[in-house]
C-alpha atoms as a PDB file:
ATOM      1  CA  UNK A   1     -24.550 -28.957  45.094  1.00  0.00           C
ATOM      2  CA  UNK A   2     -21.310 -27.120  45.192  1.00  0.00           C
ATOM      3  CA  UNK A   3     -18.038 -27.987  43.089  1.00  0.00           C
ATOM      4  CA  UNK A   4     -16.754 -29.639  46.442  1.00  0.00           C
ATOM      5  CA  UNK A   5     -19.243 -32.380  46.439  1.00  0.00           C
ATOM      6  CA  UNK A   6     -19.387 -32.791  43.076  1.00  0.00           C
ATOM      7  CA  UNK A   7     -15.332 -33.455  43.192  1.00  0.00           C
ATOM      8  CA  UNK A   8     -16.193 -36.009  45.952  1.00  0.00           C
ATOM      9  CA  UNK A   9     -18.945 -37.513  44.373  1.00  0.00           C
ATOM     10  CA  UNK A  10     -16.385 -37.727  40.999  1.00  0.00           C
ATOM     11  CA  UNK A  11     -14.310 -39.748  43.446  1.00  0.00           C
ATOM     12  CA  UNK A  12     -15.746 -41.709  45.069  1.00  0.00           C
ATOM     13  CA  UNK A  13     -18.468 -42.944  41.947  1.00  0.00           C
ATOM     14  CA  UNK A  14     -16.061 -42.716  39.680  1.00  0.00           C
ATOM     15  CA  UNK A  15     -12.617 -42.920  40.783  1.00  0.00           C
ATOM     16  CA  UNK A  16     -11.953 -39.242  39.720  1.00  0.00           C
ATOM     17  CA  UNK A  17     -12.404 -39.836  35.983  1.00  0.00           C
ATOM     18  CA  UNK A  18     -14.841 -37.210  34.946  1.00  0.00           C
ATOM     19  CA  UNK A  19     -14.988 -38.952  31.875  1.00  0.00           C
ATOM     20  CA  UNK A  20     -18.078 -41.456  32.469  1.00  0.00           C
ATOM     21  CA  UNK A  21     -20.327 -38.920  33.672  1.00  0.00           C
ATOM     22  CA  UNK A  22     -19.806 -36.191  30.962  1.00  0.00           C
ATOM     23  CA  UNK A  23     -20.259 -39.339  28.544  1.00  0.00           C
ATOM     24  CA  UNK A  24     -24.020 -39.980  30.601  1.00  0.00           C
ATOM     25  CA  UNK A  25     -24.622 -36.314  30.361  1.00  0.00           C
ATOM     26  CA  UNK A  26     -23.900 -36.070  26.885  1.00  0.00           C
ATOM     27  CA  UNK A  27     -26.094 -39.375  26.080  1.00  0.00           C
ATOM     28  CA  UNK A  28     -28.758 -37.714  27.929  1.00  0.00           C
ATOM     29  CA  UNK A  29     -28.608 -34.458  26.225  1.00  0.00           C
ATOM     30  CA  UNK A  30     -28.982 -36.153  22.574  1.00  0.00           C
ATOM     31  CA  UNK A  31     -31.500 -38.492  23.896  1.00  0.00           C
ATOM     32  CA  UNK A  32     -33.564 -35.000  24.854  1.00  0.00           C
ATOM     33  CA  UNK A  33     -33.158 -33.690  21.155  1.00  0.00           C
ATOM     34  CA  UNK A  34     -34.140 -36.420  20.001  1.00  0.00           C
ATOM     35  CA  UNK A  35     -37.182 -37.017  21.659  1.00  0.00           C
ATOM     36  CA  UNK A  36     -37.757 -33.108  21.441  1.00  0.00           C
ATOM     37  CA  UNK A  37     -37.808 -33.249  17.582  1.00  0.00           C
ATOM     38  CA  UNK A  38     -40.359 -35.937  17.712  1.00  0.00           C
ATOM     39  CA  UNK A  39     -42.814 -34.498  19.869  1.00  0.00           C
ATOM     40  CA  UNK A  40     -42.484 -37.143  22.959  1.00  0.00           C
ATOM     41  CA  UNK A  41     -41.592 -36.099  26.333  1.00  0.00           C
ATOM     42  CA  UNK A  42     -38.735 -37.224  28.278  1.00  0.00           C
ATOM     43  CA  UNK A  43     -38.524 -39.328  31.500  1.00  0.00           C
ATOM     44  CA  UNK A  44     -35.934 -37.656  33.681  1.00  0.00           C
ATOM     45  CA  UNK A  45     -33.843 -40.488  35.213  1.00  0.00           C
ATOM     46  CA  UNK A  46     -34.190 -41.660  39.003  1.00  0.00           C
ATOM     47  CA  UNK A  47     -38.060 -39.846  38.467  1.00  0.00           C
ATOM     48  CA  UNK A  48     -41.393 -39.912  37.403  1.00  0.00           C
ATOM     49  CA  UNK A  49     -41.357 -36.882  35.974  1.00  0.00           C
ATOM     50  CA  UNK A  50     -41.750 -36.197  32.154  1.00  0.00           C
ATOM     51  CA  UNK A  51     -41.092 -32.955  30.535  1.00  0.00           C
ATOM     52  CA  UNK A  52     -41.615 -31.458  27.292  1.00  0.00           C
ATOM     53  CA  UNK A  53     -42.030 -28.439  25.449  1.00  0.00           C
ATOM     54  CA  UNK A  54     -40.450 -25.665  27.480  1.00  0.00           C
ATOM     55  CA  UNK A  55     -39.949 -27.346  30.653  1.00  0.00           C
ATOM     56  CA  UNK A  56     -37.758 -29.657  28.440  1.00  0.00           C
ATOM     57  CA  UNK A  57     -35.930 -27.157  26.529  1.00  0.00           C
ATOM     58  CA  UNK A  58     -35.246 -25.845  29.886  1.00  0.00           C
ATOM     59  CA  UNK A  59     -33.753 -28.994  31.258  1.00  0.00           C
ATOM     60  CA  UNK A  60     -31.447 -29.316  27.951  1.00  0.00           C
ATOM     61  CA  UNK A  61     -30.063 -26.162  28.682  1.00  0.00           C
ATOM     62  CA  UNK A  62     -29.380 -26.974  32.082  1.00  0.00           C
ATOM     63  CA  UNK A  63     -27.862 -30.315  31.268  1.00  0.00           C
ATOM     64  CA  UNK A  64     -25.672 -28.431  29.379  1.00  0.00           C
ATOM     65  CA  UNK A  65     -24.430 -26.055  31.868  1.00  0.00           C
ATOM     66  CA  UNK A  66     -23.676 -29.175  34.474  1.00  0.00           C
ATOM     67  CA  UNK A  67     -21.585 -30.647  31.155  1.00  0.00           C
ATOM     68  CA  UNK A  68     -19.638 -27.553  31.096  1.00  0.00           C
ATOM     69  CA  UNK A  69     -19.124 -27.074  34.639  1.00  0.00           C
ATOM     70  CA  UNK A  70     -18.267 -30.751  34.999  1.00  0.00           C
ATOM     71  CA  UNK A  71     -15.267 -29.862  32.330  1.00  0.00           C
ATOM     72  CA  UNK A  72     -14.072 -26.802  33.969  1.00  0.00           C
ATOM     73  CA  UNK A  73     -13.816 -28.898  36.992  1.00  0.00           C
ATOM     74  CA  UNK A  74     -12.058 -31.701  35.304  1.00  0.00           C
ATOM     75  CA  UNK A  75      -9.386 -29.064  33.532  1.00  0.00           C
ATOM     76  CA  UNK A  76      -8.998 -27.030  36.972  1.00  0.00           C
ATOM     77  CA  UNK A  77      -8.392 -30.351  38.758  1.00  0.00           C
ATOM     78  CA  UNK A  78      -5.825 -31.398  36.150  1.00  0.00           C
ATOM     79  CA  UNK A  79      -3.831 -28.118  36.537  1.00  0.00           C
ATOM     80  CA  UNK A  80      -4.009 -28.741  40.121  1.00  0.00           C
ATOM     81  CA  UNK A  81      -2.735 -31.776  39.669  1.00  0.00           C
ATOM     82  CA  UNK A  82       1.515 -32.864  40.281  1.00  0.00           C
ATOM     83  CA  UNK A  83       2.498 -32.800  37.105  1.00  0.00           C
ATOM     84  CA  UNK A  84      -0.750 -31.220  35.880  1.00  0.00           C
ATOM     85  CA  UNK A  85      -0.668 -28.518  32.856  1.00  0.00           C
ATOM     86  CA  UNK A  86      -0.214 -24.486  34.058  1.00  0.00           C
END
């Protein structure tokens, strides 16, 4: 993935609000803790794949880089933007 098809993907899924897919991200990323702090694994979405443990703690962390790139994005495209912030 670069940040060119993620803008397009924004776009076209989503209209170019980043909004809804932080929002899933961020759902995703509690639903890890939680399960974490209980001991279950978790079913990555669109997979059969559970994780847990490390390979989960892992995952969280990289969740959590795609949230913050995903807002970088968002603010860079907004100061892009006509009318956008400097």
């Amino acid at each position: 993935m670069t940040h060119e098809s993620v803008r397009a993907a924004v776009q076209r899924q989503y209209a170019g609000d980043w909004d809804p897919i932080t929002k899933v991200l961020l759902s995703e990323i509690s639903k890890m803790l939680a399960l974490r702090s209980q001991g279950r694994p978790y079913l990555v979405p669109s997979s059969t794949q559970h994780l847990a443990g490390g390979q989960l703690d892992v995952y969280i962390g990289q969740t959590r880089i795609a949230v913050s790139i995903l807002n970088c994005l968002k603010n860079n495209d907004a100061k892009a933007a006509p009318g956008g912030r400097s």
